[in-house]
C-alpha atoms as a PDB file:
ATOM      1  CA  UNK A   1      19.926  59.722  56.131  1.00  0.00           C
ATOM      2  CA  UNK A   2      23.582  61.036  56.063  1.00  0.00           C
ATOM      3  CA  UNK A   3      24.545  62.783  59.068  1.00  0.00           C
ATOM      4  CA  UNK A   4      24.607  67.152  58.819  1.00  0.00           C
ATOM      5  CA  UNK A   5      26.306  69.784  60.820  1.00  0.00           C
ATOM      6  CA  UNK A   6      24.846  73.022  61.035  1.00  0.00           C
ATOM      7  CA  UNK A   7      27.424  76.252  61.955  1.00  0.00           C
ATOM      8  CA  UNK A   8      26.624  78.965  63.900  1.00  0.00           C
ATOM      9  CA  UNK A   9      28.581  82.252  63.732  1.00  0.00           C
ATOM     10  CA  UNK A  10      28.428  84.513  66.722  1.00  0.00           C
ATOM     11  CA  UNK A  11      28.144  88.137  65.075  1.00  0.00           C
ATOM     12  CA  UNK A  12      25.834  89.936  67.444  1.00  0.00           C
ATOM     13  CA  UNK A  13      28.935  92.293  69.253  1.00  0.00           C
ATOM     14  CA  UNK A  14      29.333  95.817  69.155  1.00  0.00           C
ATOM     15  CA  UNK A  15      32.645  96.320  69.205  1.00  0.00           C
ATOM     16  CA  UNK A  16      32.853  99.153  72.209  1.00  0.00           C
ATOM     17  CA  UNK A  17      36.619  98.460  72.059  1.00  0.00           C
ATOM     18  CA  UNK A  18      37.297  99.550  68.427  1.00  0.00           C
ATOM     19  CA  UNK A  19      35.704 102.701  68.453  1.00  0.00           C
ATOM     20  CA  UNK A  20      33.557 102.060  65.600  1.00  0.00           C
ATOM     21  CA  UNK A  21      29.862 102.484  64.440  1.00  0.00           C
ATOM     22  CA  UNK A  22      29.551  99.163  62.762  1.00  0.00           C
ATOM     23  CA  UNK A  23      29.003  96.084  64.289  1.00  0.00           C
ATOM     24  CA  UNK A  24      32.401  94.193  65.437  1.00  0.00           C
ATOM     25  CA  UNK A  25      31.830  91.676  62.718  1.00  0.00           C
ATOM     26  CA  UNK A  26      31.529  93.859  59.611  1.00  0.00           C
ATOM     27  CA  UNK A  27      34.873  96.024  60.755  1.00  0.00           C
ATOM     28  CA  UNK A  28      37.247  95.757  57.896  1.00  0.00           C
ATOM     29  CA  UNK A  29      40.787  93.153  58.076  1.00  0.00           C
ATOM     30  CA  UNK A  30      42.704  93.222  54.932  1.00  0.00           C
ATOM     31  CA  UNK A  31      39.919  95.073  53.238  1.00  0.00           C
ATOM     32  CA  UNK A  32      37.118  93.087  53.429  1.00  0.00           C
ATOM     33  CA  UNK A  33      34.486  92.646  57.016  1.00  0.00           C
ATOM     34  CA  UNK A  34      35.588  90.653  59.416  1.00  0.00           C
ATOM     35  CA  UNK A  35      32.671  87.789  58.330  1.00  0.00           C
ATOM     36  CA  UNK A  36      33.532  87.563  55.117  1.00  0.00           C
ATOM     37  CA  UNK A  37      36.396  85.334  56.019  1.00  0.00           C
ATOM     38  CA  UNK A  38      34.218  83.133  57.938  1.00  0.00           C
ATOM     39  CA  UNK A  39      31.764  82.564  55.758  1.00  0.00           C
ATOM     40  CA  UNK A  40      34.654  81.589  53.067  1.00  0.00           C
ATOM     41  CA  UNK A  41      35.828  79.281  55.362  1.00  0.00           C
ATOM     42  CA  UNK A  42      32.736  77.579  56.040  1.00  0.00           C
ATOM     43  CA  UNK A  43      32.392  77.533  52.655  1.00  0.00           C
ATOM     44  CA  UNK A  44      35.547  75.825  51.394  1.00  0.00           C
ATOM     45  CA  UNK A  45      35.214  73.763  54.655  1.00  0.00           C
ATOM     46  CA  UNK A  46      32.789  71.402  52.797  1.00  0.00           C
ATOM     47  CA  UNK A  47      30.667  71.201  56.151  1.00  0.00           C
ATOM     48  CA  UNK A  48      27.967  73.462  55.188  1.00  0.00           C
ATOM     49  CA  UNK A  49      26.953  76.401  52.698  1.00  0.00           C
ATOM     50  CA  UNK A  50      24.444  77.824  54.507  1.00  0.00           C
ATOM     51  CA  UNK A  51      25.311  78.729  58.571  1.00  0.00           C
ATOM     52  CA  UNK A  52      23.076  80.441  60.745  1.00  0.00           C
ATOM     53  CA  UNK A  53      24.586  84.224  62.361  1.00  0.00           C
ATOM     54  CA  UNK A  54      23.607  85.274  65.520  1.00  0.00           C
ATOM     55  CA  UNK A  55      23.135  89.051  64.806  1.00  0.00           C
ATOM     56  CA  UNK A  56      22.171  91.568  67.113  1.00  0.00           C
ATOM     57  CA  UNK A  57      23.910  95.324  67.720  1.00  0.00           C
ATOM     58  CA  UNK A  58      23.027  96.846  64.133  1.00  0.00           C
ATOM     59  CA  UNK A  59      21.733  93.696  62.578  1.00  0.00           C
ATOM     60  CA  UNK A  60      20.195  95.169  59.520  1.00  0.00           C
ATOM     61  CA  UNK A  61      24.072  96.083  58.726  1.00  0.00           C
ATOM     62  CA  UNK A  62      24.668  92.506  59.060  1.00  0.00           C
ATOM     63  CA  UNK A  63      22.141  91.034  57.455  1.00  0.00           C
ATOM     64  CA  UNK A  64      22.247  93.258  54.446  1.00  0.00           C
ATOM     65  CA  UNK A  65      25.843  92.496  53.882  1.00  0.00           C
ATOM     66  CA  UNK A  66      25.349  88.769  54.356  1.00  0.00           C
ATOM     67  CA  UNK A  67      22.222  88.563  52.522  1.00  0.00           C
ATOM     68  CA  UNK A  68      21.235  85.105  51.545  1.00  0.00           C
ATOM     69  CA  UNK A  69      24.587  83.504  52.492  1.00  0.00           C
ATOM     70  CA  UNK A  70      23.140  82.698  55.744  1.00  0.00           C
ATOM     71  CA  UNK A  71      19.949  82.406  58.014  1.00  0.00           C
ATOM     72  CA  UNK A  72      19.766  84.622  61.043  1.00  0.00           C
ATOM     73  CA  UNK A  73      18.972  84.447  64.716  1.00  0.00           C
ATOM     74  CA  UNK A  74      18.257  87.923  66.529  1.00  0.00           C
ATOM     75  CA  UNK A  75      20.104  88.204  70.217  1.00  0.00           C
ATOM     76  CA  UNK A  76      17.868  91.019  71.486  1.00  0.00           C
ATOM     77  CA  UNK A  77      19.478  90.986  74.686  1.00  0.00           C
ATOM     78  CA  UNK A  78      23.569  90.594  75.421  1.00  0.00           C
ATOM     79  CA  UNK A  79      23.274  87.792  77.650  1.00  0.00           C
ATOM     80  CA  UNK A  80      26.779  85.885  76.578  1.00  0.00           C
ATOM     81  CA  UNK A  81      27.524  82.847  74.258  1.00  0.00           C
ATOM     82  CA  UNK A  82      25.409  80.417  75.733  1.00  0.00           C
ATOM     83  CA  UNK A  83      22.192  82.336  75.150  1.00  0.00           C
ATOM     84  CA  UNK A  84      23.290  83.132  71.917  1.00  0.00           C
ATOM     85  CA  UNK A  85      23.686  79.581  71.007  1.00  0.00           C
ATOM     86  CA  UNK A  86      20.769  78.552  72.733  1.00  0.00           C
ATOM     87  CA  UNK A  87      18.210  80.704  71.053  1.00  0.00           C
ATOM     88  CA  UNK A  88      19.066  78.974  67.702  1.00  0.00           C
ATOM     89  CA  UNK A  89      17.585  75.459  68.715  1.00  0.00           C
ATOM     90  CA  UNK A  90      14.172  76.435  66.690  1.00  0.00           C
ATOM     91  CA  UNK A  91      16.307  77.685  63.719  1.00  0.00           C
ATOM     92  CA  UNK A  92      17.983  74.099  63.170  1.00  0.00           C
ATOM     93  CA  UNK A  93      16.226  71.757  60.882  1.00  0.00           C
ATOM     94  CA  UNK A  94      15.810  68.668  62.537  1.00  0.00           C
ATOM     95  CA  UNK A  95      17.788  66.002  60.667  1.00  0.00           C
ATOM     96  CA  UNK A  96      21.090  68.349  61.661  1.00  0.00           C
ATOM     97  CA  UNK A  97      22.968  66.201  64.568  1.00  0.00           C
ATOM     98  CA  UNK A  98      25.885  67.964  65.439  1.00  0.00           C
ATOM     99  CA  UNK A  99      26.554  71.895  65.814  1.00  0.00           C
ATOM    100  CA  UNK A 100      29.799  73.891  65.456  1.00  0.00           C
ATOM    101  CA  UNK A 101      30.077  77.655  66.496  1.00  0.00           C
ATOM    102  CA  UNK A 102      31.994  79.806  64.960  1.00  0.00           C
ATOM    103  CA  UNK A 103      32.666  83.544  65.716  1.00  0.00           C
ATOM    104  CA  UNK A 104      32.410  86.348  63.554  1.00  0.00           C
ATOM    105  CA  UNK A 105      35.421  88.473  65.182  1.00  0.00           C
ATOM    106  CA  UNK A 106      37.891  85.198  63.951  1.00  0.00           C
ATOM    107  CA  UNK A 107      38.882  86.412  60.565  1.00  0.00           C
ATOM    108  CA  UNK A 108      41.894  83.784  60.425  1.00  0.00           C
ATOM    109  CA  UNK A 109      39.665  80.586  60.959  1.00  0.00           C
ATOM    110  CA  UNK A 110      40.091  78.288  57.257  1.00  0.00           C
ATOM    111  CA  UNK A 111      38.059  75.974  56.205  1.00  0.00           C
ATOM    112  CA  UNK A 112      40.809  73.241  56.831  1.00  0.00           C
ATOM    113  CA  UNK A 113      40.356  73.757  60.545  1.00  0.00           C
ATOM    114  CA  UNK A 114      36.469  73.868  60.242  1.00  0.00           C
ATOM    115  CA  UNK A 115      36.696  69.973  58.229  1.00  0.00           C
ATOM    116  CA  UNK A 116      38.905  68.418  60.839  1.00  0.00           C
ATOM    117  CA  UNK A 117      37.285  69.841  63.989  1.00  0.00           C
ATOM    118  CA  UNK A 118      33.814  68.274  62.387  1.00  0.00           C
ATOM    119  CA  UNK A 119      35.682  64.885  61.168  1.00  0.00           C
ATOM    120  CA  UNK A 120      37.417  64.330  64.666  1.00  0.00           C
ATOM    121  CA  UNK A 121      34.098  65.238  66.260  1.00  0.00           C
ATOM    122  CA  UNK A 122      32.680  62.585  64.302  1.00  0.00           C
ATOM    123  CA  UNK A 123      34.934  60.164  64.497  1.00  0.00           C
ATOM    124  CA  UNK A 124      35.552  60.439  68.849  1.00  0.00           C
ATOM    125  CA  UNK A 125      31.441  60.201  68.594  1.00  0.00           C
ATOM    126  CA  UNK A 126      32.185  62.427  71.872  1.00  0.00           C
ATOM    127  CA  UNK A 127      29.105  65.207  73.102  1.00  0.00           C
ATOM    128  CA  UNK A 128      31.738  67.848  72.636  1.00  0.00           C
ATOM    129  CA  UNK A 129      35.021  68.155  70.856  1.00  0.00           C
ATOM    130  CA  UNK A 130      36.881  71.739  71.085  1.00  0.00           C
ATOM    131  CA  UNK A 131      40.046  73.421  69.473  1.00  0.00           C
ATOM    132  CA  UNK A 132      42.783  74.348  71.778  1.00  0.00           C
ATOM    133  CA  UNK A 133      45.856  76.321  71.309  1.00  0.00           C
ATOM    134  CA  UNK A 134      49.125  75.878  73.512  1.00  0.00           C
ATOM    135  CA  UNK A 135      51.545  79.004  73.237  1.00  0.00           C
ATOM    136  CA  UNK A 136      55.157  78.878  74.330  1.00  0.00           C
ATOM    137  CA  UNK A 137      54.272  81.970  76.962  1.00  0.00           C
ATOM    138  CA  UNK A 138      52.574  85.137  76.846  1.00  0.00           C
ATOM    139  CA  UNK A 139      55.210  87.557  76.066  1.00  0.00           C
ATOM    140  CA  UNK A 140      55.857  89.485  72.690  1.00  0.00           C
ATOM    141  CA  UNK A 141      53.019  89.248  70.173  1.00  0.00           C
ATOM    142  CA  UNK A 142      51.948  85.830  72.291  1.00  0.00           C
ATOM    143  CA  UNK A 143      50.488  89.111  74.997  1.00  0.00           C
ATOM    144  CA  UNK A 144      47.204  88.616  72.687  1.00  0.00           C
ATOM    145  CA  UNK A 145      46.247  85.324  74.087  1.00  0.00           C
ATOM    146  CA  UNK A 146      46.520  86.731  77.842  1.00  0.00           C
ATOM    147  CA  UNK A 147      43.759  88.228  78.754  1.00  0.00           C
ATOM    148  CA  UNK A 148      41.197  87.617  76.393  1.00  0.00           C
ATOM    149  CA  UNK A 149      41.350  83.742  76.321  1.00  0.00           C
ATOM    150  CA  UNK A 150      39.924  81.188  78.835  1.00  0.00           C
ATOM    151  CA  UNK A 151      42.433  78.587  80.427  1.00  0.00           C
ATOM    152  CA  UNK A 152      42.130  74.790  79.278  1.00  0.00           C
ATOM    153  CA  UNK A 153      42.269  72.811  83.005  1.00  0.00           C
ATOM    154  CA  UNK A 154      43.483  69.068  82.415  1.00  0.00           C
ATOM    155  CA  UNK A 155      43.620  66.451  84.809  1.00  0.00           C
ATOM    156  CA  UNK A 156      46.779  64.160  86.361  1.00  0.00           C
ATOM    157  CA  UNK A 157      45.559  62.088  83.369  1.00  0.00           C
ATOM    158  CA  UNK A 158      46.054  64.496  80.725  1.00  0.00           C
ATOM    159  CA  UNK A 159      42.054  64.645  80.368  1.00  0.00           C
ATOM    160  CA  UNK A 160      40.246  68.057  79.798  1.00  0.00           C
ATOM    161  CA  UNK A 161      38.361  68.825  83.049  1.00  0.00           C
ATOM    162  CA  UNK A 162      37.030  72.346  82.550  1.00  0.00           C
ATOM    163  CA  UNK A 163      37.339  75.972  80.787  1.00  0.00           C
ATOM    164  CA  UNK A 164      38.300  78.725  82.987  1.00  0.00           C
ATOM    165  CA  UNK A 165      37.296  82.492  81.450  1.00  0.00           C
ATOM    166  CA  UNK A 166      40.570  84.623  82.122  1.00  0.00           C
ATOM    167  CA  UNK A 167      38.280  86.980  84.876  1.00  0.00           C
ATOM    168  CA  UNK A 168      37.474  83.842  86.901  1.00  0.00           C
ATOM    169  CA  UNK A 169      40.770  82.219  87.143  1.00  0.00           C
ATOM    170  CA  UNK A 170      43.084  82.323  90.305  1.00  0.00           C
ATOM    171  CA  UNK A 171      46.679  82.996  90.240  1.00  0.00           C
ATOM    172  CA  UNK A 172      47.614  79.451  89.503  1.00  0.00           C
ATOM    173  CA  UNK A 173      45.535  79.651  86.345  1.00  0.00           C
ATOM    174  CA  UNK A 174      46.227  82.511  84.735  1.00  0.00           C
ATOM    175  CA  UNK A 175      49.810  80.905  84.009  1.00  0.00           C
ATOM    176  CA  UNK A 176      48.211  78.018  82.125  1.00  0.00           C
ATOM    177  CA  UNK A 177      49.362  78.239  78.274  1.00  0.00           C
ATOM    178  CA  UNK A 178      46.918  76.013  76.552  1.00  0.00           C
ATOM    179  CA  UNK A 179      44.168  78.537  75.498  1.00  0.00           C
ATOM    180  CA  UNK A 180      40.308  78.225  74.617  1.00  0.00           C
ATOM    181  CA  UNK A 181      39.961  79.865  71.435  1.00  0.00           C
ATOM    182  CA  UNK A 182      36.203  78.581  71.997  1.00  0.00           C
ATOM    183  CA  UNK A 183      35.751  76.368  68.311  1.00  0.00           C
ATOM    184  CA  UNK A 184      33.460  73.712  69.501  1.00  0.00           C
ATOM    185  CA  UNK A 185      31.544  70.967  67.450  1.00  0.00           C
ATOM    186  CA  UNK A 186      28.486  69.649  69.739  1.00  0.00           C
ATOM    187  CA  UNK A 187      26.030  67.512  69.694  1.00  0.00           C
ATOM    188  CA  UNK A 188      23.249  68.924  68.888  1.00  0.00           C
ATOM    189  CA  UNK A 189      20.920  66.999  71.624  1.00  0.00           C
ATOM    190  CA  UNK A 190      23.452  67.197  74.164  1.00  0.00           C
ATOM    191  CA  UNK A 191      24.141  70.893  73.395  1.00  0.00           C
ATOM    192  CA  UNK A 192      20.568  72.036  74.077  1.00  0.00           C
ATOM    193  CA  UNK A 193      19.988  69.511  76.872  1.00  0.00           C
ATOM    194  CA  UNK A 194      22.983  71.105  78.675  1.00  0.00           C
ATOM    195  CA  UNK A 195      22.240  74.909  77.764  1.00  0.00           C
ATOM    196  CA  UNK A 196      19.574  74.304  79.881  1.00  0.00           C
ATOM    197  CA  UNK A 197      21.703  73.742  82.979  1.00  0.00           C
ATOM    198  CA  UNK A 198      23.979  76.387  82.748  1.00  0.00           C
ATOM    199  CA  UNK A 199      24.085  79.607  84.941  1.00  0.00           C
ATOM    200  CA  UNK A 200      25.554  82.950  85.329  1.00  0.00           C
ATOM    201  CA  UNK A 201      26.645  82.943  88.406  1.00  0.00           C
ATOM    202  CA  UNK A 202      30.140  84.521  87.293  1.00  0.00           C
ATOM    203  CA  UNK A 203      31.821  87.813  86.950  1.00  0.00           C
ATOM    204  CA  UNK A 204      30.081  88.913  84.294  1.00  0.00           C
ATOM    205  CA  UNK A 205      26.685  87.914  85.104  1.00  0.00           C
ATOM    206  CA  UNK A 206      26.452  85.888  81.622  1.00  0.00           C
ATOM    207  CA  UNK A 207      25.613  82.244  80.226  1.00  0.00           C
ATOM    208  CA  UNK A 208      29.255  81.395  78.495  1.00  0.00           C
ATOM    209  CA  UNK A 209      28.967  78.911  76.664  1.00  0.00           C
ATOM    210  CA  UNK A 210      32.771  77.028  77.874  1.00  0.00           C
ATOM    211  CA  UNK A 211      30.401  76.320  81.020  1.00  0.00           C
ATOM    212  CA  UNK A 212      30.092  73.300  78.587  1.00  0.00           C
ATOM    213  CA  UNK A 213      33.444  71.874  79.045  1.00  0.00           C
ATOM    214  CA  UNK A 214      33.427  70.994  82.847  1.00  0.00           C
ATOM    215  CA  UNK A 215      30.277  69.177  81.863  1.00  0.00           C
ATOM    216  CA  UNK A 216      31.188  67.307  78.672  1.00  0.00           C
ATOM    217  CA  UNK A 217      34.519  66.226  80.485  1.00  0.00           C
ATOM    218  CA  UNK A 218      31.999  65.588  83.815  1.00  0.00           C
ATOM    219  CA  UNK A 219      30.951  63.053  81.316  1.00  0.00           C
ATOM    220  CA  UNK A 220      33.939  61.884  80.430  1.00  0.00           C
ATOM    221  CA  UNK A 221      33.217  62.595  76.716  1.00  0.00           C
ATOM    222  CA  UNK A 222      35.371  65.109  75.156  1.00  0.00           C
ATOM    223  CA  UNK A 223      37.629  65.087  72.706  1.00  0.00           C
ATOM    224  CA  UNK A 224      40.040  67.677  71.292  1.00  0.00           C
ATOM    225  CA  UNK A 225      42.191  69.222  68.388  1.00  0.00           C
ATOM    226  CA  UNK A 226      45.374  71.231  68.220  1.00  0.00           C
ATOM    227  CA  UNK A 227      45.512  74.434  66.030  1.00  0.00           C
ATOM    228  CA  UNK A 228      47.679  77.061  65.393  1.00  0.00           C
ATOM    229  CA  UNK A 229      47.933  80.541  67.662  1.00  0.00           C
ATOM    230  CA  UNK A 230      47.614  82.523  64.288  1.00  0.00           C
ATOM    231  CA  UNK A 231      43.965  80.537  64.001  1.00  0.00           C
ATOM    232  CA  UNK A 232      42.606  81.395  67.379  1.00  0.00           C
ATOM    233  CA  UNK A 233      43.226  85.100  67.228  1.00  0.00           C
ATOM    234  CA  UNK A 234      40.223  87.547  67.893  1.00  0.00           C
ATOM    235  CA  UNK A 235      39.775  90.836  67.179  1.00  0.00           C
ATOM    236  CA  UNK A 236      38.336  93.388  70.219  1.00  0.00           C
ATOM    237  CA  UNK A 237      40.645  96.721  69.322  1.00  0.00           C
ATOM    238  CA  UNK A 238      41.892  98.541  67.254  1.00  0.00           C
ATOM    239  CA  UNK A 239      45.513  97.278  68.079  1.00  0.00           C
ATOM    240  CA  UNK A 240      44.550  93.680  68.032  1.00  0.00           C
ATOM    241  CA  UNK A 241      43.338  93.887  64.547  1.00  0.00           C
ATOM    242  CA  UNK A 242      46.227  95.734  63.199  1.00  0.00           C
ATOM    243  CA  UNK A 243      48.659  93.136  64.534  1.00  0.00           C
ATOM    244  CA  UNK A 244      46.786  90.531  63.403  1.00  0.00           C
ATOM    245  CA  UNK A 245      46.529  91.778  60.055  1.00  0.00           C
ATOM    246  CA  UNK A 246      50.843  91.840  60.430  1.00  0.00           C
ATOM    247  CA  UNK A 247      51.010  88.313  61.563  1.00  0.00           C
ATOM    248  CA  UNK A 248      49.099  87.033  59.064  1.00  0.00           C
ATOM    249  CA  UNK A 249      50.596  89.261  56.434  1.00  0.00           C
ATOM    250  CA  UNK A 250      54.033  87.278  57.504  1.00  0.00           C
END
């Protein structure tokens, strides 16, 4: 049997930051909701047709506009990216060995990115391989990546030790410049296996999901890929999402 990845998009936010009625995902960039560009991608990625979406603020918005472009998971409860991820298990048919999320706020993710984060996954036959941006500082339109991004923590070695979310990290940290945009491809055994470990003993009092990291690289299996800044941007305002729409315009 050949191997299959299953995606998972993350689409469950409100959006309190934008000021909006929709849910974050369906907010319009260029015209079209947010998703739409991730489910292209996906798409032309040649991974999979069909991903699952974690809905949950407004999900009948959501799952009306997707309609049968996807299957859906319902996050009743905001408990953070590792819940969200972790209450798909039952939704993923069992021949599917590796998982990739996604999230539905990343408008600028292609499907080129999507094919080689799966391929080098596949080919490091690592438990987790993650994207990872590195940007030259955090000044002019760079300021995006500050706050919003976790810090990647390597070793003497140059190995990948852990993921730091920007409200836990000291002083020393917060200077780091390679970024967690937080594209992963898992394996799907090792994925569920580990959800079960992880805690919320942090500042927000939620399961994150980059709790993963420390213990894929723990493991010493972890592999990574380089993308571009424009890839990794986010959308949680207003502002964000109309500079975004200017940097990609350029």
């Amino acid at each position: 049997m050949n191997p299959q990845t299953q995606v998972i998009i993350l689409a469950g936010g409100k959006g309190k930051r934008m000021n909006v009625e929709h849910p974050k995902s369906l907010v319009h960039f260029h015209g079209r909701p947010m998703i739409d560009y991730l489910l292209d991608a996906v798409k032309h990625s040649g991974v999979q047709t069909k991903p699952i979406v974690v809905v949950g603020y407004k999900k009948e918005e959501v799952m009306n506009h997707v309609g049968l472009k996807a299957k859906f998971v319902y996050q009743e409860e905001q408990l953070g990216t590792g819940h969200a991820v972790k209450i798909t298990k039952d939704s993923i048919d069992e021949e599917v060995d590796n998982v990739i999320v996604l999230y539905g706020d990343s408008p600028a993710v292609t499907g080129a990115m999507i094919a080689n984060l799966n391929n080098v996954h596949r080919a490091s036959a690592a438990v987790l391989t993650m994207a990872t941006v590195t940007v030259p500082n955090f000044e002019g339109w760079y300021e995006m990546f500050y706050k919003p991004f976790s810090r990647i923590v390597r070793g003497p070695d140059g190995k990948i030790e852990k993921s730091v979310e920007f409200k836990d990290t000291n002083d020393e940290q917060k200077s780091i410049t390679e970024i967690n945009p937080c594209y992963f491809c898992f394996d799907k055994k090792w994925l569920f296996e580990s959800l079960d470990k992880v805690g919320n003993t942090n500042a927000q009092s939620e399961y994150y999901l980059t709790d993963l990291v420390q213990m894929a690289a723990n493991e010493g299996s972890i592999a990574s890929v380089s993308i571009s800044p424009e890839e990794a941007l986010g959308v949680n305002s207003i502002e964000e999402l109309e500079r975004l729409e200017k940097i990609v315009k350029k």
